[in-house]
PDB file of N, CA and C in Angstrom:
ATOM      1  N   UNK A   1     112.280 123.140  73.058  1.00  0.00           N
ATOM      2  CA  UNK A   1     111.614 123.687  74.222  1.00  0.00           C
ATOM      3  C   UNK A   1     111.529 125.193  74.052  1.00  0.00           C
ATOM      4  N   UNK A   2     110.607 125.895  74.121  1.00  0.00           N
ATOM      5  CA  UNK A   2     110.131 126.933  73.862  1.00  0.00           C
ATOM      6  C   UNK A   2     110.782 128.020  75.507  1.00  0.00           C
ATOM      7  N   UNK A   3     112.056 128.080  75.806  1.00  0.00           N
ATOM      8  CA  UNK A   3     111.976 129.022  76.724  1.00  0.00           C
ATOM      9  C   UNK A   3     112.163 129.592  77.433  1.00  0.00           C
ATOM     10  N   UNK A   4     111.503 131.075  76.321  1.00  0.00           N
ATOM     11  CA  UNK A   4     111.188 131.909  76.525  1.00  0.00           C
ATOM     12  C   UNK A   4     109.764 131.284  77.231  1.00  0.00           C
ATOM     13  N   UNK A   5     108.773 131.063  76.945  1.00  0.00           N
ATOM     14  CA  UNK A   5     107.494 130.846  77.318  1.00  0.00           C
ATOM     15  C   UNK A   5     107.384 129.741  78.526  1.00  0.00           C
ATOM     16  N   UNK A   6     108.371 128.989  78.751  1.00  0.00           N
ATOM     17  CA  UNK A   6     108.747 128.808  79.948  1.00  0.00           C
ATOM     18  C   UNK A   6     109.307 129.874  81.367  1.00  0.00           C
ATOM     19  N   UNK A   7     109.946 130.221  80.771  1.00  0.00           N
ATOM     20  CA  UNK A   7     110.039 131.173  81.684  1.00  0.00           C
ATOM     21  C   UNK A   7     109.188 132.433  82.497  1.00  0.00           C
ATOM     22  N   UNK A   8     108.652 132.546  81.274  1.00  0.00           N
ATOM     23  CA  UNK A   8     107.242 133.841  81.326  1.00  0.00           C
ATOM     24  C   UNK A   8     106.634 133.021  82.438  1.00  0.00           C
ATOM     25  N   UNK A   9     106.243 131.962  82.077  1.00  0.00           N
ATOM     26  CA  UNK A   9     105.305 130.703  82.983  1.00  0.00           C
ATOM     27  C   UNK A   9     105.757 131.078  84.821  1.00  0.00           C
ATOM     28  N   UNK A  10     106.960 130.455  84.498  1.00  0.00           N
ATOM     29  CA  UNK A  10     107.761 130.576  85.604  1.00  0.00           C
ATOM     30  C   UNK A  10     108.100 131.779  86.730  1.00  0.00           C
ATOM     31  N   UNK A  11     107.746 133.376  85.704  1.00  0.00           N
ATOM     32  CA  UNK A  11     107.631 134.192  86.460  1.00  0.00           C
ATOM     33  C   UNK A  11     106.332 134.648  87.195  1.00  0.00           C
ATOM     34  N   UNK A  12     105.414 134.219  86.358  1.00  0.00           N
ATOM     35  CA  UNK A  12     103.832 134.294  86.667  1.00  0.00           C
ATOM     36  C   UNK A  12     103.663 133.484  88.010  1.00  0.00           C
ATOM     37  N   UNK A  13     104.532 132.325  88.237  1.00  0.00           N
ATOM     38  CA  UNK A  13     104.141 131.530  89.324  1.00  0.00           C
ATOM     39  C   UNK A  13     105.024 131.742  90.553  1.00  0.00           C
ATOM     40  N   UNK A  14     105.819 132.901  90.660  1.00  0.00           N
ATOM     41  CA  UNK A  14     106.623 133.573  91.316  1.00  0.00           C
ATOM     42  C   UNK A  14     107.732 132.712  91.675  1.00  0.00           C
ATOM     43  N   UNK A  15     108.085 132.064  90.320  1.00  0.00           N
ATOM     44  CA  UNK A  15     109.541 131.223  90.641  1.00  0.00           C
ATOM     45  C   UNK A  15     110.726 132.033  90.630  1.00  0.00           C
ATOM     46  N   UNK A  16     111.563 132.772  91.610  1.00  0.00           N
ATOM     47  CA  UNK A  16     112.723 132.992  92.256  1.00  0.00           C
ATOM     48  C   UNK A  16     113.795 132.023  91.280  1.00  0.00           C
ATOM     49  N   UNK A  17     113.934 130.876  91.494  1.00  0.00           N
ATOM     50  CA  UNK A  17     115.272 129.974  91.183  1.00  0.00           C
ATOM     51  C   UNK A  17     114.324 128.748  90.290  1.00  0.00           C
ATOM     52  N   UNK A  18     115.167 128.604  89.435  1.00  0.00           N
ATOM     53  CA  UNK A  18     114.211 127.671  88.863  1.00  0.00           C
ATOM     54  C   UNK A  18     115.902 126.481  88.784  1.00  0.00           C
ATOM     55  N   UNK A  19     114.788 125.212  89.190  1.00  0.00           N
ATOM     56  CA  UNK A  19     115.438 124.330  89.994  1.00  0.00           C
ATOM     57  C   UNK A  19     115.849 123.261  88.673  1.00  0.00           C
ATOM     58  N   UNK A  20     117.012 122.561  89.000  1.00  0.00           N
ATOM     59  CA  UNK A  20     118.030 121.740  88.312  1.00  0.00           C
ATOM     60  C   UNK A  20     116.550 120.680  87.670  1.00  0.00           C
ATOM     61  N   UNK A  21     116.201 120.357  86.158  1.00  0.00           N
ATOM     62  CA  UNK A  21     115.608 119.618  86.036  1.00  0.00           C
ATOM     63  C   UNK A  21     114.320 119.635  85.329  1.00  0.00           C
ATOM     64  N   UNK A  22     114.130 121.805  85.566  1.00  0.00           N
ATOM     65  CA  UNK A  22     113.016 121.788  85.299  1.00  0.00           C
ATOM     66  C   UNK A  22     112.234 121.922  83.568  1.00  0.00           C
ATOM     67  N   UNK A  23     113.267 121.514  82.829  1.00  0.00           N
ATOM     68  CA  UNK A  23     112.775 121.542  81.848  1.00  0.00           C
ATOM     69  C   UNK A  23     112.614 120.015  81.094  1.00  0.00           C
ATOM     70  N   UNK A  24     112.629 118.711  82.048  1.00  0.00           N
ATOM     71  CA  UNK A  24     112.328 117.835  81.794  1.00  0.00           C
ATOM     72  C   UNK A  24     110.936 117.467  82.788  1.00  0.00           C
ATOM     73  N   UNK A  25     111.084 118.397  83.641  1.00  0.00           N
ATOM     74  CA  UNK A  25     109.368 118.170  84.303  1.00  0.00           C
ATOM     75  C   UNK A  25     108.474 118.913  83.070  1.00  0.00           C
ATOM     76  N   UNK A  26     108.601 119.971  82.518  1.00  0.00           N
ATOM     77  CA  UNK A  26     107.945 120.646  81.513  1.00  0.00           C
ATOM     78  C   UNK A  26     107.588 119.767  79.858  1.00  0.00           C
ATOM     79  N   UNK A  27     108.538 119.376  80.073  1.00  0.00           N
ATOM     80  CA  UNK A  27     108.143 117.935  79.098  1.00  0.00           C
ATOM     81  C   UNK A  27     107.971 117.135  79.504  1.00  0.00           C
ATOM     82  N   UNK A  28     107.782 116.526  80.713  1.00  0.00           N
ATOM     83  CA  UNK A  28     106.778 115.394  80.865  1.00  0.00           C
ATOM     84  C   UNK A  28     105.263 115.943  81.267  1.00  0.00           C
ATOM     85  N   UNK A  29     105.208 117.150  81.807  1.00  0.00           N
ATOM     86  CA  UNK A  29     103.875 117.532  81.780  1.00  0.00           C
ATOM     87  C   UNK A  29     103.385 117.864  80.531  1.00  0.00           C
ATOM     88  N   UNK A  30     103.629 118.422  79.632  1.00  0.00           N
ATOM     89  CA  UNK A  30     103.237 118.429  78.090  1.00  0.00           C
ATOM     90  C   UNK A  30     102.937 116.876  77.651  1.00  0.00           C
ATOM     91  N   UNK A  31     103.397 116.381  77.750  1.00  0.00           N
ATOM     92  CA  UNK A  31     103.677 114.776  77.718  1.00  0.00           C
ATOM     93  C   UNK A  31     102.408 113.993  77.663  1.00  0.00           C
ATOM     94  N   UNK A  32     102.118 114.228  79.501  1.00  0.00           N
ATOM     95  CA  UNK A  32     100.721 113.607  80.098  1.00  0.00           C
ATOM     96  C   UNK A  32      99.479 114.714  79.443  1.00  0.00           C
ATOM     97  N   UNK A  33     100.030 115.883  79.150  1.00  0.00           N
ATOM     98  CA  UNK A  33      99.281 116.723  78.789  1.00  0.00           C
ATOM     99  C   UNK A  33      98.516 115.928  77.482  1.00  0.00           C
ATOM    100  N   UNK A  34      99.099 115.823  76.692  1.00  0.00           N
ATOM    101  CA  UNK A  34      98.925 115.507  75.147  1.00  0.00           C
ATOM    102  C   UNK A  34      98.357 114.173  75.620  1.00  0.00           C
ATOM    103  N   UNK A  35      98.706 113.347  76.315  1.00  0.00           N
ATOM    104  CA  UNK A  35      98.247 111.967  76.557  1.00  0.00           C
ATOM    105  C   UNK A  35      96.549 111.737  76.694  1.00  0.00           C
ATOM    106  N   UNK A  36      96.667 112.625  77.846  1.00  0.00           N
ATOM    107  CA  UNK A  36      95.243 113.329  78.366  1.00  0.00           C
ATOM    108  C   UNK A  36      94.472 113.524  77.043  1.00  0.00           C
ATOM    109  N   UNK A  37      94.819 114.400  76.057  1.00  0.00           N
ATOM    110  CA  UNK A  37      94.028 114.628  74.909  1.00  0.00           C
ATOM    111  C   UNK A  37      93.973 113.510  74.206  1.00  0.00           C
ATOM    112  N   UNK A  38      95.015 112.452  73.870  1.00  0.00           N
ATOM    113  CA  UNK A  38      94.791 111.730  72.740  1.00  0.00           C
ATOM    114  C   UNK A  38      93.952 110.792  73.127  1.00  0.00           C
ATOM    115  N   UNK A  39      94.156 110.117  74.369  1.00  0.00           N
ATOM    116  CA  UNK A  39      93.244 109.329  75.066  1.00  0.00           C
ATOM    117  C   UNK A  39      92.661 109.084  75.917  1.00  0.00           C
ATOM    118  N   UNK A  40      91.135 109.732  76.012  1.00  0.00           N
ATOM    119  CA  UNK A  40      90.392 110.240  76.476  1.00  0.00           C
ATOM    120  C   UNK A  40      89.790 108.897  76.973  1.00  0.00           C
ATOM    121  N   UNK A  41      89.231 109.019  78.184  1.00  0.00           N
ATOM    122  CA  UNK A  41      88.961 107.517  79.042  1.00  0.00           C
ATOM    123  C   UNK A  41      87.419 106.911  78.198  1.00  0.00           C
ATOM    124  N   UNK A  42      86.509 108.403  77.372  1.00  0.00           N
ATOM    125  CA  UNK A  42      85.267 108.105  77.209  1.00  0.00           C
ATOM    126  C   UNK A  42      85.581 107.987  75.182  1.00  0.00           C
ATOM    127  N   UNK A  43      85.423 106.906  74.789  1.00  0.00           N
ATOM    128  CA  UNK A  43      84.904 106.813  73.409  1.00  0.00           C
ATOM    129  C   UNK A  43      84.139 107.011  72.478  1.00  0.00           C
ATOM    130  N   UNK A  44      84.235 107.868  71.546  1.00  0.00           N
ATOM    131  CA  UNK A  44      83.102 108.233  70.898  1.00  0.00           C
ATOM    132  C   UNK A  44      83.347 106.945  69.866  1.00  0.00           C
ATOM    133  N   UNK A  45      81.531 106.273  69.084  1.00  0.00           N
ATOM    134  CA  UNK A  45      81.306 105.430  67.997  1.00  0.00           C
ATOM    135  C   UNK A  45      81.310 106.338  67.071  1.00  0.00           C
ATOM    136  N   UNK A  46      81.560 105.021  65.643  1.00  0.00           N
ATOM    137  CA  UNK A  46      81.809 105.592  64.374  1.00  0.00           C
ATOM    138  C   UNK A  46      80.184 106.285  64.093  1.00  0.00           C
ATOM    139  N   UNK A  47      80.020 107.426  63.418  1.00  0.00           N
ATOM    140  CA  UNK A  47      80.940 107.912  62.354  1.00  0.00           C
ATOM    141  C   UNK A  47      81.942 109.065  63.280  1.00  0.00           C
ATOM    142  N   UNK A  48      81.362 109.229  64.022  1.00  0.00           N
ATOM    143  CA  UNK A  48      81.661 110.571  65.411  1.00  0.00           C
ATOM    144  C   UNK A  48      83.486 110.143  65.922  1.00  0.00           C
ATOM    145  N   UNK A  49      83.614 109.074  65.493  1.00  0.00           N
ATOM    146  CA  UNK A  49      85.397 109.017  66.509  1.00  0.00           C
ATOM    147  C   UNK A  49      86.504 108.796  65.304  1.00  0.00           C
ATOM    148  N   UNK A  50      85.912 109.040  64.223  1.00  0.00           N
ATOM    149  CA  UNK A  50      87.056 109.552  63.493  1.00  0.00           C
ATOM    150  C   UNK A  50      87.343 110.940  63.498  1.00  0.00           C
ATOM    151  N   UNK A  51      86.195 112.230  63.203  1.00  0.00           N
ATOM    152  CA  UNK A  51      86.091 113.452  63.870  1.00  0.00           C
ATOM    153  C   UNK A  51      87.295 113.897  64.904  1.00  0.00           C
ATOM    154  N   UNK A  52      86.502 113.116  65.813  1.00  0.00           N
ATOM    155  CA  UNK A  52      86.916 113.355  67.149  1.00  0.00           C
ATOM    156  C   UNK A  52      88.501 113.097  67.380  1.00  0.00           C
ATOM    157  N   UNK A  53      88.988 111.975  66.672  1.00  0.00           N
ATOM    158  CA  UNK A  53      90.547 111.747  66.124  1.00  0.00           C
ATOM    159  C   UNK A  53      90.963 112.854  65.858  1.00  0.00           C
ATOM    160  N   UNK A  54      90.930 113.307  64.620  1.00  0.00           N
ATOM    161  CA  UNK A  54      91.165 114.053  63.876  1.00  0.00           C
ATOM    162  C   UNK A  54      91.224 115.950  64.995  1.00  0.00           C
ATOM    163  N   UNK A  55      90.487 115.845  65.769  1.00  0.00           N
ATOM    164  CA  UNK A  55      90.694 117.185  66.792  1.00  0.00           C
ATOM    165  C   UNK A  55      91.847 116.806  67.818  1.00  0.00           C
ATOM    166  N   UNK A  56      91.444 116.018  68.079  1.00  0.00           N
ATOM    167  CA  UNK A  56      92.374 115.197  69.100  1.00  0.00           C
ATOM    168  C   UNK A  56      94.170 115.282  68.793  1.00  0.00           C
ATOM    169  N   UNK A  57      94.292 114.926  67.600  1.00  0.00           N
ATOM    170  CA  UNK A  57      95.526 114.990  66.683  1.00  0.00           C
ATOM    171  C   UNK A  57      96.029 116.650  66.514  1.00  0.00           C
ATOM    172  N   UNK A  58      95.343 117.408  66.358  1.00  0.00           N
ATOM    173  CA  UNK A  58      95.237 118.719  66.074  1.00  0.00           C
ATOM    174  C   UNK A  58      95.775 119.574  67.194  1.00  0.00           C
ATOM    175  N   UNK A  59      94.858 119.690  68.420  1.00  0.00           N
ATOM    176  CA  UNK A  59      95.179 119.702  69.819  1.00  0.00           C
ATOM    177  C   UNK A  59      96.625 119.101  70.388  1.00  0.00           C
ATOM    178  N   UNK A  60      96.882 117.686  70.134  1.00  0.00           N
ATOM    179  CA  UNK A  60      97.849 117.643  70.422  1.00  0.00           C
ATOM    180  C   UNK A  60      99.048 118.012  70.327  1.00  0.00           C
ATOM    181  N   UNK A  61      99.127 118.217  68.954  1.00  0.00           N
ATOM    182  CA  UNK A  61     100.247 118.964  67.952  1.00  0.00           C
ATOM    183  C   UNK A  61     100.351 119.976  68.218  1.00  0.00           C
ATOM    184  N   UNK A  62      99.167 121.002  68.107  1.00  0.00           N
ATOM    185  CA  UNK A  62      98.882 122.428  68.703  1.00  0.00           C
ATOM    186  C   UNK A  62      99.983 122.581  69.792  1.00  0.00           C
ATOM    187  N   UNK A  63      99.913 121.902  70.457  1.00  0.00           N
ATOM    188  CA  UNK A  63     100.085 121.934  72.376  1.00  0.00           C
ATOM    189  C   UNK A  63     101.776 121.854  72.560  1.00  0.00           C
ATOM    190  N   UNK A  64     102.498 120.596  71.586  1.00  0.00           N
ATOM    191  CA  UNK A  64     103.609 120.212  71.473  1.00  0.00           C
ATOM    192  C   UNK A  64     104.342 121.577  70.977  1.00  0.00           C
ATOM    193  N   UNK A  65     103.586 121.718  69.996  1.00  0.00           N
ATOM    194  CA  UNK A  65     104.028 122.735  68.831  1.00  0.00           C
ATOM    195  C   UNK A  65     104.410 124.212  69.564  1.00  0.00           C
ATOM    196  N   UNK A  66     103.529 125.110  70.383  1.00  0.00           N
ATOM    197  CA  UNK A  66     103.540 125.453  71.536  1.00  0.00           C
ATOM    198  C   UNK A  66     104.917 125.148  72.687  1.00  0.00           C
ATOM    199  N   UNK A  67     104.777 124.405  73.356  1.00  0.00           N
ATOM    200  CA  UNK A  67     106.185 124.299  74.412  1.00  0.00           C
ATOM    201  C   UNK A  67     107.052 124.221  74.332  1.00  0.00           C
ATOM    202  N   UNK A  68     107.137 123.658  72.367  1.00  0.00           N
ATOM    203  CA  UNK A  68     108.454 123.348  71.729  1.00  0.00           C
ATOM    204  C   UNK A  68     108.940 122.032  72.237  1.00  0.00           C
ATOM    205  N   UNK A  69     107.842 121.399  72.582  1.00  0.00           N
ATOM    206  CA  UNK A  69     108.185 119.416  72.709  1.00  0.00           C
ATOM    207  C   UNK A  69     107.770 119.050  71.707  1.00  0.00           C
ATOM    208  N   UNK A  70     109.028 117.993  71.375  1.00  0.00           N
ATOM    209  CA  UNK A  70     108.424 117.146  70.506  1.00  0.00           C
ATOM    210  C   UNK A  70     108.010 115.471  71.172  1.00  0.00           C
TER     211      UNK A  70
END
Protein backbone atom coordinates (compact mmCIF):
# COMPACT_ATOMS: atom_id res chain seq x y z
CA UNK A 1 0.00 0.00 0.00
CA UNK A 2 1.47 3.07 -1.15
CA UNK A 3 0.97 5.47 2.01
CA UNK A 4 2.36 8.08 1.51
CA UNK A 5 -0.09 8.69 -1.50
CA UNK A 6 -2.77 7.69 0.61
CA UNK A 7 -2.44 10.02 2.78
CA UNK A 8 -1.73 13.02 0.42
CA UNK A 9 -5.33 11.69 -0.85
CA UNK A 10 -6.59 11.92 2.51
CA UNK A 11 -5.41 15.39 3.15
CA UNK A 12 -6.83 16.77 -0.10
CA UNK A 13 -10.24 15.47 1.11
CA UNK A 14 -9.87 17.26 4.42
CA UNK A 15 -9.57 14.05 6.45
CA UNK A 16 -8.81 15.23 10.18
CA UNK A 17 -8.67 11.40 11.64
CA UNK A 18 -8.43 8.80 9.40
CA UNK A 19 -10.64 6.07 10.67
CA UNK A 20 -9.79 2.33 11.92
CA UNK A 21 -9.96 0.33 8.53
CA UNK A 22 -9.15 2.68 6.12
CA UNK A 23 -6.67 1.07 4.30
CA UNK A 24 -8.72 -1.94 3.51
CA UNK A 25 -11.52 0.35 2.07
CA UNK A 26 -8.54 1.71 -0.21
CA UNK A 27 -8.01 -1.68 -1.41
CA UNK A 28 -11.18 -2.64 -2.07
CA UNK A 29 -11.78 0.49 -4.00
CA UNK A 30 -8.65 -0.13 -6.16
CA UNK A 31 -10.12 -3.52 -6.31
CA UNK A 32 -13.61 -2.55 -7.95
CA UNK A 33 -11.45 -0.01 -9.51
CA UNK A 34 -9.37 -2.48 -11.61
CA UNK A 35 -12.55 -4.66 -11.92
CA UNK A 36 -14.29 -1.78 -13.61
CA UNK A 37 -11.33 -1.77 -16.13
CA UNK A 38 -10.89 -5.39 -16.75
CA UNK A 39 -14.50 -5.94 -17.29
CA UNK A 40 -16.10 -3.65 -19.07
CA UNK A 41 -20.02 -4.41 -19.44
CA UNK A 42 -19.55 -3.52 -23.48
CA UNK A 43 -17.39 -6.12 -25.67
CA UNK A 44 -15.31 -5.41 -28.27
CA UNK A 45 -15.13 -8.45 -31.47
CA UNK A 46 -12.05 -10.02 -32.66
CA UNK A 47 -9.56 -8.65 -34.12
CA UNK A 48 -10.31 -5.32 -31.82
CA UNK A 49 -10.69 -7.36 -28.17
CA UNK A 50 -7.49 -8.72 -28.03
CA UNK A 51 -6.07 -4.95 -28.32
CA UNK A 52 -8.40 -3.90 -26.10
CA UNK A 53 -7.19 -6.85 -23.52
CA UNK A 54 -4.02 -6.06 -23.77
CA UNK A 55 -4.81 -2.01 -22.54
CA UNK A 56 -7.07 -3.24 -20.20
CA UNK A 57 -4.21 -5.46 -18.54
CA UNK A 58 -1.89 -2.47 -18.70
CA UNK A 59 -4.31 -0.02 -16.93
CA UNK A 60 -4.94 -2.35 -14.51
CA UNK A 61 -1.50 -3.05 -13.39
CA UNK A 62 -0.74 0.63 -13.90
CA UNK A 63 -3.45 1.40 -11.21
CA UNK A 64 -2.43 -1.56 -8.68
CA UNK A 65 1.09 -0.69 -9.26
CA UNK A 66 0.24 2.92 -8.18
CA UNK A 67 -1.70 2.33 -4.65
CA UNK A 68 0.68 -0.35 -3.97
CA UNK A 69 -2.24 -3.17 -4.15
CA UNK A 70 -1.62 -6.11 -5.18
Amino acid sequence: MNDKLIAELAHKANMTVFPSGLEKFVVLIVKECVRCVTQPTIQAEFPHDIAIREVQNVLANDMKFHFGVE
